[in-house]
Each structure stands twice: as structure tokens, then as C-alpha cells.
N, C-alpha and C. Protein backbone atom coordinates (compact mmCIF):
# COMPACT_ATOMS: atom_id res chain seq x y z
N UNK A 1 30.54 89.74 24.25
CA UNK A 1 31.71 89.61 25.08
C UNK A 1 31.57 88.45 26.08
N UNK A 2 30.35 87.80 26.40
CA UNK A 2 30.35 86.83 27.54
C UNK A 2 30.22 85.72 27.05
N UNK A 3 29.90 85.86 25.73
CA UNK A 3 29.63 84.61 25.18
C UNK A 3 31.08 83.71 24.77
N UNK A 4 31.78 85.00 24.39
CA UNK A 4 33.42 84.75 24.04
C UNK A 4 33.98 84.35 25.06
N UNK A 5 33.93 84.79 26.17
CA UNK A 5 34.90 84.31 27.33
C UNK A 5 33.97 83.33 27.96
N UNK A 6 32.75 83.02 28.02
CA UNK A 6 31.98 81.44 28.04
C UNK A 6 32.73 80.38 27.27
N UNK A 7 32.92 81.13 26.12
CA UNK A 7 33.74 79.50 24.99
C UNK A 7 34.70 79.41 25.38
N UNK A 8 35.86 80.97 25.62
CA UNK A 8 37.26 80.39 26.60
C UNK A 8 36.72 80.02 27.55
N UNK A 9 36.03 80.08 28.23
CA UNK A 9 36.29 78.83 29.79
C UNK A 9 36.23 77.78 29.19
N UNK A 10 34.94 77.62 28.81
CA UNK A 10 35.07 76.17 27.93
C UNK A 10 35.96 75.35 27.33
N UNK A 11 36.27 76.28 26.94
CA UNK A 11 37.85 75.93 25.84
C UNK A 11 39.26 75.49 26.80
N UNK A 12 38.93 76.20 28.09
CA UNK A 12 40.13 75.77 28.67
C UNK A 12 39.79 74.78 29.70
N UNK A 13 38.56 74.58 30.09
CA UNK A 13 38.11 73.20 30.00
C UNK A 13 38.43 71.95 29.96
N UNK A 14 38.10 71.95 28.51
CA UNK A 14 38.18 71.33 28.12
C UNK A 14 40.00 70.22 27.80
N UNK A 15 40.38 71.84 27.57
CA UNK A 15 41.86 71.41 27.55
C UNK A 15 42.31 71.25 28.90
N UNK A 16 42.29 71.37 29.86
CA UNK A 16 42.75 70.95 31.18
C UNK A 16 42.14 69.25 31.71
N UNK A 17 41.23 69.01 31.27
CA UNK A 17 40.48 67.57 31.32
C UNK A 17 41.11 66.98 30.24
N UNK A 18 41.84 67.09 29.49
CA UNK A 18 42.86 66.22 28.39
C UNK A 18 44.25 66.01 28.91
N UNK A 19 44.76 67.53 29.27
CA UNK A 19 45.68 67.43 29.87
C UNK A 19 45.46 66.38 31.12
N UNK A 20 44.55 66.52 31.97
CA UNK A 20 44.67 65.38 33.14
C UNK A 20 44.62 63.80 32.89
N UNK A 21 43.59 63.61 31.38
CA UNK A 21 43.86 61.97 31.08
C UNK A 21 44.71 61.84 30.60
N UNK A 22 45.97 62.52 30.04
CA UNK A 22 47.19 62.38 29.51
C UNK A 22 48.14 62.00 30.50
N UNK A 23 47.89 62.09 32.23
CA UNK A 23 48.94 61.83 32.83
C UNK A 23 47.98 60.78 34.41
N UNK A 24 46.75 60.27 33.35
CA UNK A 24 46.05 59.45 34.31
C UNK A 24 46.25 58.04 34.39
N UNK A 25 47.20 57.48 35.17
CA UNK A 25 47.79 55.64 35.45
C UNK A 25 46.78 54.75 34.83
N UNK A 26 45.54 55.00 35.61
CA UNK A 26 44.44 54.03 35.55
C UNK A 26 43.61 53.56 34.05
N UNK A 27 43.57 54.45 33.73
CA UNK A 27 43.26 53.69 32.37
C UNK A 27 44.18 54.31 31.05
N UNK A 28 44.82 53.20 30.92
CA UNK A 28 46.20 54.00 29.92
C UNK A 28 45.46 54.03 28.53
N UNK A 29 44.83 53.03 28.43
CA UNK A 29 44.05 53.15 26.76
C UNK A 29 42.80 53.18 26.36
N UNK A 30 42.40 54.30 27.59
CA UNK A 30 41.26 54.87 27.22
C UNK A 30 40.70 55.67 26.16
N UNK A 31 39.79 55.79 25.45
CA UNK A 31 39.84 56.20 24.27
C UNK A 31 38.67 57.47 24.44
N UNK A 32 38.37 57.75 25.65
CA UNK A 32 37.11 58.31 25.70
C UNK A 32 36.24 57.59 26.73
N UNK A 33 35.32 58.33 26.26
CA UNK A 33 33.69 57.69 26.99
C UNK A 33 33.18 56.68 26.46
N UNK A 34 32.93 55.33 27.16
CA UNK A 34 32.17 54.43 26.72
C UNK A 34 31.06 54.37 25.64
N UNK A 35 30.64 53.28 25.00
CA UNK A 35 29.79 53.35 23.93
C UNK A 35 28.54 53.38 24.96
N UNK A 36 27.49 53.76 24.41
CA UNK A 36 26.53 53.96 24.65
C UNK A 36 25.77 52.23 24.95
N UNK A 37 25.84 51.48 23.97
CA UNK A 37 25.78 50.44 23.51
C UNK A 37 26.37 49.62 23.30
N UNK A 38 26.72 48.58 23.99
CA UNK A 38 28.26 47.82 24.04
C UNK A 38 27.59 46.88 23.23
N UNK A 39 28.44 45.83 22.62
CA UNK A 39 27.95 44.26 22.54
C UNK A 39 28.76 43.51 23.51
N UNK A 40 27.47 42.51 23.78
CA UNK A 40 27.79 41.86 25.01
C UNK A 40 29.38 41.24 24.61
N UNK A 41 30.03 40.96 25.91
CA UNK A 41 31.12 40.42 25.56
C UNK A 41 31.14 38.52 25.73
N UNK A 42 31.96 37.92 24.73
CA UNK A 42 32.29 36.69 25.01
C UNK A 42 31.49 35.58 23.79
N UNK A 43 31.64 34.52 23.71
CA UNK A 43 31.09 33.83 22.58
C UNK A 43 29.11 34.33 22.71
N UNK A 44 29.34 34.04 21.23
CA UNK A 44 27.76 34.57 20.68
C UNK A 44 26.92 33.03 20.38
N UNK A 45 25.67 32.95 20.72
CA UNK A 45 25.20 31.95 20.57
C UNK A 45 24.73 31.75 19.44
N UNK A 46 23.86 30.22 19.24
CA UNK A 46 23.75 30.04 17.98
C UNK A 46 24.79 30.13 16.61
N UNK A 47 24.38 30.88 15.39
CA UNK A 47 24.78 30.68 14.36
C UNK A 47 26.26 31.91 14.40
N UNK A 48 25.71 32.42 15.31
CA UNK A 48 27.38 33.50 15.35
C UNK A 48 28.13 32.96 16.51
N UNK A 49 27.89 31.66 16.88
CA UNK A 49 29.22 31.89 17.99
C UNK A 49 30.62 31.27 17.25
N UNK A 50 30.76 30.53 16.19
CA UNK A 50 31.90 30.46 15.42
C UNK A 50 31.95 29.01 15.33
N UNK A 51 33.59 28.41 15.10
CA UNK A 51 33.80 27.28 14.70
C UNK A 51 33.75 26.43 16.07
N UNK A 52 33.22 25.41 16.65
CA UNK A 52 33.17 24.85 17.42
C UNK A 52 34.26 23.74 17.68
N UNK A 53 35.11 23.87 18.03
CA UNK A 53 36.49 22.93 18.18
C UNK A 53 37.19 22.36 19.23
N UNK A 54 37.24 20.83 18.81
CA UNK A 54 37.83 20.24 20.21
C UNK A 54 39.11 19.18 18.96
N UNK A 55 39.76 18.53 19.97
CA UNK A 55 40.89 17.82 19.43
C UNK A 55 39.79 16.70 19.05
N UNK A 56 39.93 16.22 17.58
CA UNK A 56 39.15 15.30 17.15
C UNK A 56 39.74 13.43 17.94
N UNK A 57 38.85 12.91 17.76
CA UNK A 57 39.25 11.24 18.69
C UNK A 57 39.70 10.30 17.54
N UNK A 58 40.80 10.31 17.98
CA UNK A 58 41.99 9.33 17.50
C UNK A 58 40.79 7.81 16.62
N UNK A 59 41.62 7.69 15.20
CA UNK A 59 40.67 6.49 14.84
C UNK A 59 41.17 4.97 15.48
N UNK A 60 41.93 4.86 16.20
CA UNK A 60 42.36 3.73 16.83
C UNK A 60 43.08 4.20 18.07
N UNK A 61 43.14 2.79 19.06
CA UNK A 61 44.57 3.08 19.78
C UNK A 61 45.26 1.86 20.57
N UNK A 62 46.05 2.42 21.14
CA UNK A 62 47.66 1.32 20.89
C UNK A 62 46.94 0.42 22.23
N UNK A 63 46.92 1.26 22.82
CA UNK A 63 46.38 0.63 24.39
C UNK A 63 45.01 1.10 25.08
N UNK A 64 44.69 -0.08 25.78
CA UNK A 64 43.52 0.40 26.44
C UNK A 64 43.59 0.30 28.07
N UNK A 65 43.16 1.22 28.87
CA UNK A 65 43.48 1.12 30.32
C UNK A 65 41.78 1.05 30.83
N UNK A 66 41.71 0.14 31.63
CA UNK A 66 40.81 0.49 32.56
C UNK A 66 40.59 1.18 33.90
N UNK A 67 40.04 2.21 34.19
CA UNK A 67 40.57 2.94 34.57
C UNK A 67 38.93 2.89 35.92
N UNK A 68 38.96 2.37 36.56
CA UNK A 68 37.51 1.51 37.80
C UNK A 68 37.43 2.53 38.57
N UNK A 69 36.25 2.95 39.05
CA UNK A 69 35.74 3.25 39.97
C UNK A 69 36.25 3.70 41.50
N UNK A 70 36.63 4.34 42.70
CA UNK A 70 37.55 3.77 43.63
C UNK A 70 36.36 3.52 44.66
N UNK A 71 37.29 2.48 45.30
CA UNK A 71 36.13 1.37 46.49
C UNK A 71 34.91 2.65 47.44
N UNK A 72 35.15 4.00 47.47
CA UNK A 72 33.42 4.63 48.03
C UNK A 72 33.89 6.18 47.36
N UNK A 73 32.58 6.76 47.94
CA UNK A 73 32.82 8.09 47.46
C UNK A 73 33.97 8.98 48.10
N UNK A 74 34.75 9.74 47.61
CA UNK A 74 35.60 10.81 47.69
C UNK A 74 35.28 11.81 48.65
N UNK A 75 33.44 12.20 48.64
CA UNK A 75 33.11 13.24 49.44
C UNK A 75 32.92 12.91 50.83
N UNK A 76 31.99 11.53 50.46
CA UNK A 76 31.45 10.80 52.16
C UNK A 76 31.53 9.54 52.30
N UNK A 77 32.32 9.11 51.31
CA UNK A 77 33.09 7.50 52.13
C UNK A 77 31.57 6.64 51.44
N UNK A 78 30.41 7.35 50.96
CA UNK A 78 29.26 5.94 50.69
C UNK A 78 30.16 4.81 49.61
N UNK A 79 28.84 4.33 49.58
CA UNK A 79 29.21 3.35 48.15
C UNK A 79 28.80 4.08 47.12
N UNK A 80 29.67 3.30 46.19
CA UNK A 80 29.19 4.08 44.61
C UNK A 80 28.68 2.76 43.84
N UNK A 81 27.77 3.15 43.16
CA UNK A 81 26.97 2.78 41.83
C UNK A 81 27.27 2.46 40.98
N UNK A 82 28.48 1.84 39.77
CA UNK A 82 28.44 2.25 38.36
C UNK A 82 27.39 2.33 37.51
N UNK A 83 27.56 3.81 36.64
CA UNK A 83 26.53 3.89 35.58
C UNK A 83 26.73 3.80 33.65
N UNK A 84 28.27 4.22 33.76
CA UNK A 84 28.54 3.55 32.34
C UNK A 84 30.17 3.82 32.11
N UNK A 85 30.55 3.29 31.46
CA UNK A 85 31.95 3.62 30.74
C UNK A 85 32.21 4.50 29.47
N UNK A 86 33.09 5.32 29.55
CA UNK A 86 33.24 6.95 28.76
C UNK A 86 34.97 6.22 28.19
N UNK A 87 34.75 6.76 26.93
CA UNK A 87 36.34 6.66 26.33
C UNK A 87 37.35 8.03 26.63
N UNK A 88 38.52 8.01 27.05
CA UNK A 88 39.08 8.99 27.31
C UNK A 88 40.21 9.18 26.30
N UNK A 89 41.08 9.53 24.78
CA UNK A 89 41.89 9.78 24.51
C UNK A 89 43.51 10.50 24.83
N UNK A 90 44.63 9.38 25.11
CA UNK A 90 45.67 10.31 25.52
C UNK A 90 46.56 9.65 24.41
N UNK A 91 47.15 10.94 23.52
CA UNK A 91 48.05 10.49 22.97
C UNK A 91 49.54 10.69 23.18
N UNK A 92 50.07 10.43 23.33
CA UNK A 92 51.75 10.58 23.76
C UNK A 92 52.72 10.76 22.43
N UNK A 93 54.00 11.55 22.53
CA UNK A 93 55.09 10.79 21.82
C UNK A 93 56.12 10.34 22.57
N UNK A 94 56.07 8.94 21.81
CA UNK A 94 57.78 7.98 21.87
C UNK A 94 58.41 7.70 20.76
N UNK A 95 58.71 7.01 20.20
CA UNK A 95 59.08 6.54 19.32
C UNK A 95 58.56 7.07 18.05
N UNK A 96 57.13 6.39 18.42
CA UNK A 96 55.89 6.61 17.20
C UNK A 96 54.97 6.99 18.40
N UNK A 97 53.77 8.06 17.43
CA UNK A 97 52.58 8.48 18.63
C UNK A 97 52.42 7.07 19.04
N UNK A 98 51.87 7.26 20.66
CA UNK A 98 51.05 6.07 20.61
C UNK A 98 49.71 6.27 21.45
N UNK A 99 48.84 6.15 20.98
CA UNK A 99 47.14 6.60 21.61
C UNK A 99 46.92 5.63 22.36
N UNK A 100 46.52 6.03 23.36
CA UNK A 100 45.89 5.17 24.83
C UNK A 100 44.72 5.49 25.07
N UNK A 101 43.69 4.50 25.20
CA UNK A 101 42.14 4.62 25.75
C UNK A 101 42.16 4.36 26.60
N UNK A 102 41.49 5.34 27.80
CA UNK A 102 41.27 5.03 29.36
C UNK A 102 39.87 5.00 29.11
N UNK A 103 39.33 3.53 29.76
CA UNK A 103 37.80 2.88 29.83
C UNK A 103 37.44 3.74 30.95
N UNK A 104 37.28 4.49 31.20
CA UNK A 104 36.85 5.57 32.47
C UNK A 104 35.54 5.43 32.74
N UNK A 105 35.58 4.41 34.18
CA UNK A 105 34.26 4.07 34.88
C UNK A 105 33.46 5.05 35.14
N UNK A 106 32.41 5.65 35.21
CA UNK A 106 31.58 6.79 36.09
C UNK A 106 30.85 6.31 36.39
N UNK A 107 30.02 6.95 37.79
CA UNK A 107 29.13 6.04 38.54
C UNK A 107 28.69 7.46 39.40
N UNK A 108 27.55 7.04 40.68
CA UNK A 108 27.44 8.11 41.55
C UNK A 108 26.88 7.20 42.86
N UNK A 109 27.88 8.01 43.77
CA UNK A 109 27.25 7.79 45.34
C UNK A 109 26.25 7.15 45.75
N UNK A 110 25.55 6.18 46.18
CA UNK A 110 24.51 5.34 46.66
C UNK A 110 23.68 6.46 47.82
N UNK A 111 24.37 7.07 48.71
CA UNK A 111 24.31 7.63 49.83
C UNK A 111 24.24 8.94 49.45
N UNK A 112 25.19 9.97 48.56
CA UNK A 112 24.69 11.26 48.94
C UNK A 112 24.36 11.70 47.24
N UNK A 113 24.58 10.71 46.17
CA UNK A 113 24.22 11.28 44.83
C UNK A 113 25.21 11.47 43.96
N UNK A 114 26.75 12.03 44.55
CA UNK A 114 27.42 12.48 44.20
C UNK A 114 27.95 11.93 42.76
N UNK A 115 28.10 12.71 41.60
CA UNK A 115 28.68 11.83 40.21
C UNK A 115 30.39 11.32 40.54
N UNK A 116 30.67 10.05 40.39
CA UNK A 116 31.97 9.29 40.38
C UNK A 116 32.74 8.81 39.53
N UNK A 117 33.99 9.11 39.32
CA UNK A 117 34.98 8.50 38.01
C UNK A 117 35.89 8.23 38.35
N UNK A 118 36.72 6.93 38.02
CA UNK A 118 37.90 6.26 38.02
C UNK A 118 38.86 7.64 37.67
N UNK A 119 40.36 6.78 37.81
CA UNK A 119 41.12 7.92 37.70
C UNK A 119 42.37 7.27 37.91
N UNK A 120 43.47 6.79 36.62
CA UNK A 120 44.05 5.93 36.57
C UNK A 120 45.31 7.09 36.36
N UNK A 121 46.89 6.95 37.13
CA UNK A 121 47.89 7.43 37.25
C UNK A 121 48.37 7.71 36.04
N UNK A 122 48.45 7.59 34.81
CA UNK A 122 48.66 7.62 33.42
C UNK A 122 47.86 8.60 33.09
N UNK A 123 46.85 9.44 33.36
CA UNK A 123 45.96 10.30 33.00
C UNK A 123 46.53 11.74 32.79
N UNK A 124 46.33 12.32 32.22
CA UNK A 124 46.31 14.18 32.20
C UNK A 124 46.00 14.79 33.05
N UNK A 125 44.06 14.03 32.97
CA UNK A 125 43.18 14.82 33.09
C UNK A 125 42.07 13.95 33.21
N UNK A 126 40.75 14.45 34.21
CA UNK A 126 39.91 14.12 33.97
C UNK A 126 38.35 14.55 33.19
N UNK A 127 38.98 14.76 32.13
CA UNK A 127 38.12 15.37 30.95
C UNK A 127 37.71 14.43 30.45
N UNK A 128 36.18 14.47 30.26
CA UNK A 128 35.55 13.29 29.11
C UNK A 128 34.34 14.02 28.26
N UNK A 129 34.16 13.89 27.21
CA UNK A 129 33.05 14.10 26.41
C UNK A 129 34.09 15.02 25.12
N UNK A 130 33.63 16.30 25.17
CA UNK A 130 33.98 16.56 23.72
C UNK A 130 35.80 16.85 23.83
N UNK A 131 36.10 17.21 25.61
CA UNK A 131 37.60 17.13 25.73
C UNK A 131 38.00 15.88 26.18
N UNK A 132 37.59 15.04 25.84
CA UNK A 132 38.27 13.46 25.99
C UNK A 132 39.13 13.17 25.56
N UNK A 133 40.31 14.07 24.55
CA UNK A 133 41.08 13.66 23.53
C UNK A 133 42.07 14.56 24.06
N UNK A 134 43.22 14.16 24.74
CA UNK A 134 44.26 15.41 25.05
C UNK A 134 45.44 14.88 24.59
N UNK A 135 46.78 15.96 25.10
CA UNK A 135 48.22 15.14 24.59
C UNK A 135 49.01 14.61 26.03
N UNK A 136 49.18 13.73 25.61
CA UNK A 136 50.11 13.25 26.80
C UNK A 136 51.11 13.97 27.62
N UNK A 137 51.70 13.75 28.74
CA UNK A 137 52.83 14.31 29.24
C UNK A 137 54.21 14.39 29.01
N UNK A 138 54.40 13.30 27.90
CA UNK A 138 55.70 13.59 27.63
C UNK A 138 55.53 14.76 26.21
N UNK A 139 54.54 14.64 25.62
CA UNK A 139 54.49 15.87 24.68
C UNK A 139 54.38 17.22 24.89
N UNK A 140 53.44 17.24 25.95
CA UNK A 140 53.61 18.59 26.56
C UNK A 140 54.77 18.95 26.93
N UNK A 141 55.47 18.15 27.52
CA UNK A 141 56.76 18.65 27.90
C UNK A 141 57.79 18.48 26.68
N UNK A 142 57.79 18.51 25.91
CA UNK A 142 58.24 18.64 24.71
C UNK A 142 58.18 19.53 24.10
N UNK A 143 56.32 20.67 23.86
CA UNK A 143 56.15 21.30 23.70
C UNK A 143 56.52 22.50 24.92
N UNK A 144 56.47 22.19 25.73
CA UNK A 144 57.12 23.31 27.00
C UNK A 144 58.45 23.56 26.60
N UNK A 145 59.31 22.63 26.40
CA UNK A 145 61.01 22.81 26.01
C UNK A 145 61.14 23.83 24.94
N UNK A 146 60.33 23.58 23.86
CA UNK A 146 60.20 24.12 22.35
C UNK A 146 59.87 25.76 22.68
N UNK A 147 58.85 25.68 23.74
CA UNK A 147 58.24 27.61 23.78
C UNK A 147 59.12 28.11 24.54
N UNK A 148 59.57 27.47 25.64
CA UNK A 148 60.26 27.93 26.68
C UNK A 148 62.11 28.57 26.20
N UNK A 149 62.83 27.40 25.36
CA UNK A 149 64.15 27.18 24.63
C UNK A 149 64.00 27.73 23.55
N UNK A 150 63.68 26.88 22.58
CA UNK A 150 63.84 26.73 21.17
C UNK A 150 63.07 28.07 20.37
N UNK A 151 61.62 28.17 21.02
CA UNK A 151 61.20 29.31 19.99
C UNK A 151 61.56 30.91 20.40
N UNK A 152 62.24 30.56 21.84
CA UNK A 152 62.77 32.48 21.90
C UNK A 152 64.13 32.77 21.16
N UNK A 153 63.89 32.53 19.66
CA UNK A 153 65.33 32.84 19.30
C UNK A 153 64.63 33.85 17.98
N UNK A 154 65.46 33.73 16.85
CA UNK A 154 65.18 34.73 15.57
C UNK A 154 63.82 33.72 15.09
N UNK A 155 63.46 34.66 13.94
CA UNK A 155 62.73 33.79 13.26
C UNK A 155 62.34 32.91 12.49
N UNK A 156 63.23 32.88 11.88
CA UNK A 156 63.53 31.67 11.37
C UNK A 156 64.01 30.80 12.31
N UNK A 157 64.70 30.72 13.06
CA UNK A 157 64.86 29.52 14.29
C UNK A 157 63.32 29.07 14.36
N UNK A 158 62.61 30.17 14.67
CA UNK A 158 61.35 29.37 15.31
C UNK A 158 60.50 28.99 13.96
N UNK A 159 60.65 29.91 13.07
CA UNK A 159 59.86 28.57 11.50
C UNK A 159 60.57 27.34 11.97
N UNK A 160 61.99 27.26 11.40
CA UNK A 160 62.45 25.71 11.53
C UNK A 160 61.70 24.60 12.91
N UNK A 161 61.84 25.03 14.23
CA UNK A 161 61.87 24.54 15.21
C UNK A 161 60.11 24.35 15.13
N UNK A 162 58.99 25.11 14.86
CA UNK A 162 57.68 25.27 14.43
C UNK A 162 57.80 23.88 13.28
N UNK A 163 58.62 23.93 12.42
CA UNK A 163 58.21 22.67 11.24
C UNK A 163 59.04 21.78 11.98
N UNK A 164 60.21 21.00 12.56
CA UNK A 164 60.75 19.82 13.39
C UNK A 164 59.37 19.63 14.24
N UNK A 165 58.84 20.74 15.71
CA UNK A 165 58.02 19.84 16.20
C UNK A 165 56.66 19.26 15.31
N UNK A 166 55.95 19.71 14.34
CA UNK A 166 55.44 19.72 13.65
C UNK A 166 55.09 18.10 13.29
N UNK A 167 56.90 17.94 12.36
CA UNK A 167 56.99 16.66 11.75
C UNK A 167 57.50 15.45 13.35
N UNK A 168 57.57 15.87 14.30
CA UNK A 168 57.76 14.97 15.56
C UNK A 168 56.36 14.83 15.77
N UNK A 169 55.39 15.33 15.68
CA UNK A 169 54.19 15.18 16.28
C UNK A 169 53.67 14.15 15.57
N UNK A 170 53.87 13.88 13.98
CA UNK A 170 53.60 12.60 13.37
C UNK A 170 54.56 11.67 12.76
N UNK A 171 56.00 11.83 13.17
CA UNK A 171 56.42 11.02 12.32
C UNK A 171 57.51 10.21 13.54
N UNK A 172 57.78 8.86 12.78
CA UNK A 172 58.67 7.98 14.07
C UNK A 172 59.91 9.02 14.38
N UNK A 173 60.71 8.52 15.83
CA UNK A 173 62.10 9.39 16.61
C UNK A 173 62.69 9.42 15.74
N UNK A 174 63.30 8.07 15.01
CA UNK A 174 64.06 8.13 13.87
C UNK A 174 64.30 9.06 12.59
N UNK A 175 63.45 9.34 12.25
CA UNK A 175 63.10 10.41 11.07
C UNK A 175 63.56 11.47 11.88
N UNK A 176 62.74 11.59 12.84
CA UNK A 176 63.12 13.07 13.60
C UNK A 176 64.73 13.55 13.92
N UNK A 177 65.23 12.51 14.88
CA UNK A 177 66.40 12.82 14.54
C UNK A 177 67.40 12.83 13.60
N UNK A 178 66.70 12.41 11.51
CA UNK A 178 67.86 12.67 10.88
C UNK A 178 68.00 14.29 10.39
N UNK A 179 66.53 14.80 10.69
CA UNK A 179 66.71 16.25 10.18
C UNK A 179 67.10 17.05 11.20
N UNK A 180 67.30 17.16 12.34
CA UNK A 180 67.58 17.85 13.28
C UNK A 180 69.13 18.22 12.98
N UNK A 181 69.23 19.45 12.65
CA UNK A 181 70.72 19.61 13.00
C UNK A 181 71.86 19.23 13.41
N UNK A 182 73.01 18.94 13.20
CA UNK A 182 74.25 19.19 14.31
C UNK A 182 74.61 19.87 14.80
N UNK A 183 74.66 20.11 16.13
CA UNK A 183 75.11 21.58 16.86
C UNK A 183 76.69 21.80 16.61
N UNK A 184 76.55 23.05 16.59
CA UNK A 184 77.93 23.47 16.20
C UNK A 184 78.86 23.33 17.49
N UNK A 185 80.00 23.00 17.55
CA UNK A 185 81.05 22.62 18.39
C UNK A 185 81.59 24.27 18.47
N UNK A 186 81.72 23.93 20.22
CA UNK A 186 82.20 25.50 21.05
C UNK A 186 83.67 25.53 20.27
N UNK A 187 84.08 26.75 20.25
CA UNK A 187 85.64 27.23 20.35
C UNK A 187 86.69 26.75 21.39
């Protein structure tokens, strides 16, 4: 007899601690009790951390900017050093892509050490090495119009509008605008 009404307590227990994560805010998709044993979270090193990917560097480009040093350091006014020139990739659309190399001076502080880089008004960004290769500002904002407008519609709107920016990303304005639709005229 005690053993029976031991398992009902238990039993109701148990069911009252279900009932309470059923109406608990804080963790809505809790599944239980933690694993015992997690795997760590976030990229895995070596041979399991996956495909390693950056925007590959343009095989030519239209223009080249030099993009110098500025007259002292940023932090404490010393002089700066130059120590070498880094290629920076920005590609834009106009017409036709057109890829721009910023000669991006780097150098460091005479006085407190500090590392230094040019930084020319045409820029993104000051990313260099394996993100040296970005898209310009008028594309982004191209692509902003497209997520923001164009792709909150059905789905097929956004296949079509997905294959137009697609073929804008490599092909001259011209082309682009012969496939683009005519908008339909209001009532």
C-alpha cells in the first residue's frame, strides 16, 4: 500500500512539473534537460570546420585608386612609417560591372606602434586580405531595393526577380532592361 501511493505521489509529480513547463515564458523550446555532453558550439577546426569562403579577387580591374597613408597617426597625431601596399577589390554595377583596385597604403606609427591604412572616400570598407574583395555601394543598394521591395511578394515574383538580379550582376544595363517587364498601367 505505500509503495502504491509512493508511485502516485510520484506520478503526480511528475505531472504537475509538466504541467508547469507547459505554461513556462522562459524557455519556450525546451526539450528537457540538457545533454550531458554538448559539442562545443561554433566552427570546428581543422579538417571539420567546412568550406572556407571568401568572395574570390576579380581577374582584372577597370580602375586603380591610390588610396595613401594620412599625414600622422589617428590615435596620437605621431608620424607614420609606410610598410607595404595591399590590393583592395570593389566591384560596383553601372552600366557594365566595373572593378576598382584601391592600392591601400599600410604603415604603423613611428611614436606609439600603432598599425596604419589609407582610406580613400570610394571605399566600403576597410577590409584587406582574404575580405579584400567586396560589392560596391551602388549594388548593395540594389540588392537592398530587391529584399526590401521586390522579393516580399509571391514566389515566383521572387524566382523571377532572384534570376533579373542575377543576370544584372553580370550582364551590361542594356540587356537588363530588355527583359524586365512592363508594368502594368493603373485603372
Amino acid at each position: 500500500m505505500k509503495l502504491l501511493a509512493h508511485a502516485t505521489r510520484n506520478r503526480i509529480e511528475e505531472l504537475e512539473l509538466a504541467r508547469r513547463a507547459g505554461k513556462r515564458q522562459a524557455a519556450p523550446f525546451s526539450k528537457g534537460e540538457p545533454k550531458s555532453d554538448p559539442r562545443k558550439p561554433g566552427r570546428k577546426p581543422g579538417e571539420d570546420y567546412g568550406r572556407k569562403a571568401h568572395r574570390a579577387v576579380p581577374v582584372h580591374a577597370d580602375e586603380e585608386i591610390q588610396v595613401f597613408l594620412p599625414g600622422s597617426c589617428p590615435d596620437c597625431g605621431g608620424e607614420i612609417e609606410g610598410r607595404r601596399v595591399e590590393n583592395q577589390y570593389q566591384q560596383e554595377i553601372v552600366r557594365k560591372t566595373r572593378v576598382t583596385c584601391f592600392k591601400v597604403h599600410v604603415g604603423h606609427c613611428v611614436d606609439c606602434g600603432a598599425r596604419v591604412q589609407g582610406r580613400h572616400p570610394q571605399q566600403t570598407s576597410d577590409a584587406l586580405g582574404a575580405a579584400a574583395s567586396q560589392i560596391g555601394p551602388e549594388a548593395l543598394s540594389l540588392a537592398t531595393l530587391f529584399n526590401t521591395s521586390v522579393l516580399r511578394t509571391s514566389k515566383q515574383q521572387q524566382k523571377d526577380s532572384i534570376a533579373l538580379l542575377s543576370n544584372l550582376m553580370r550582364s551590361p544595363r542594356s540587356y537588363v532592361l530588355d527583359i524586365i517587364p512592363p508594368r502594368a498601367s493603373p485603372n
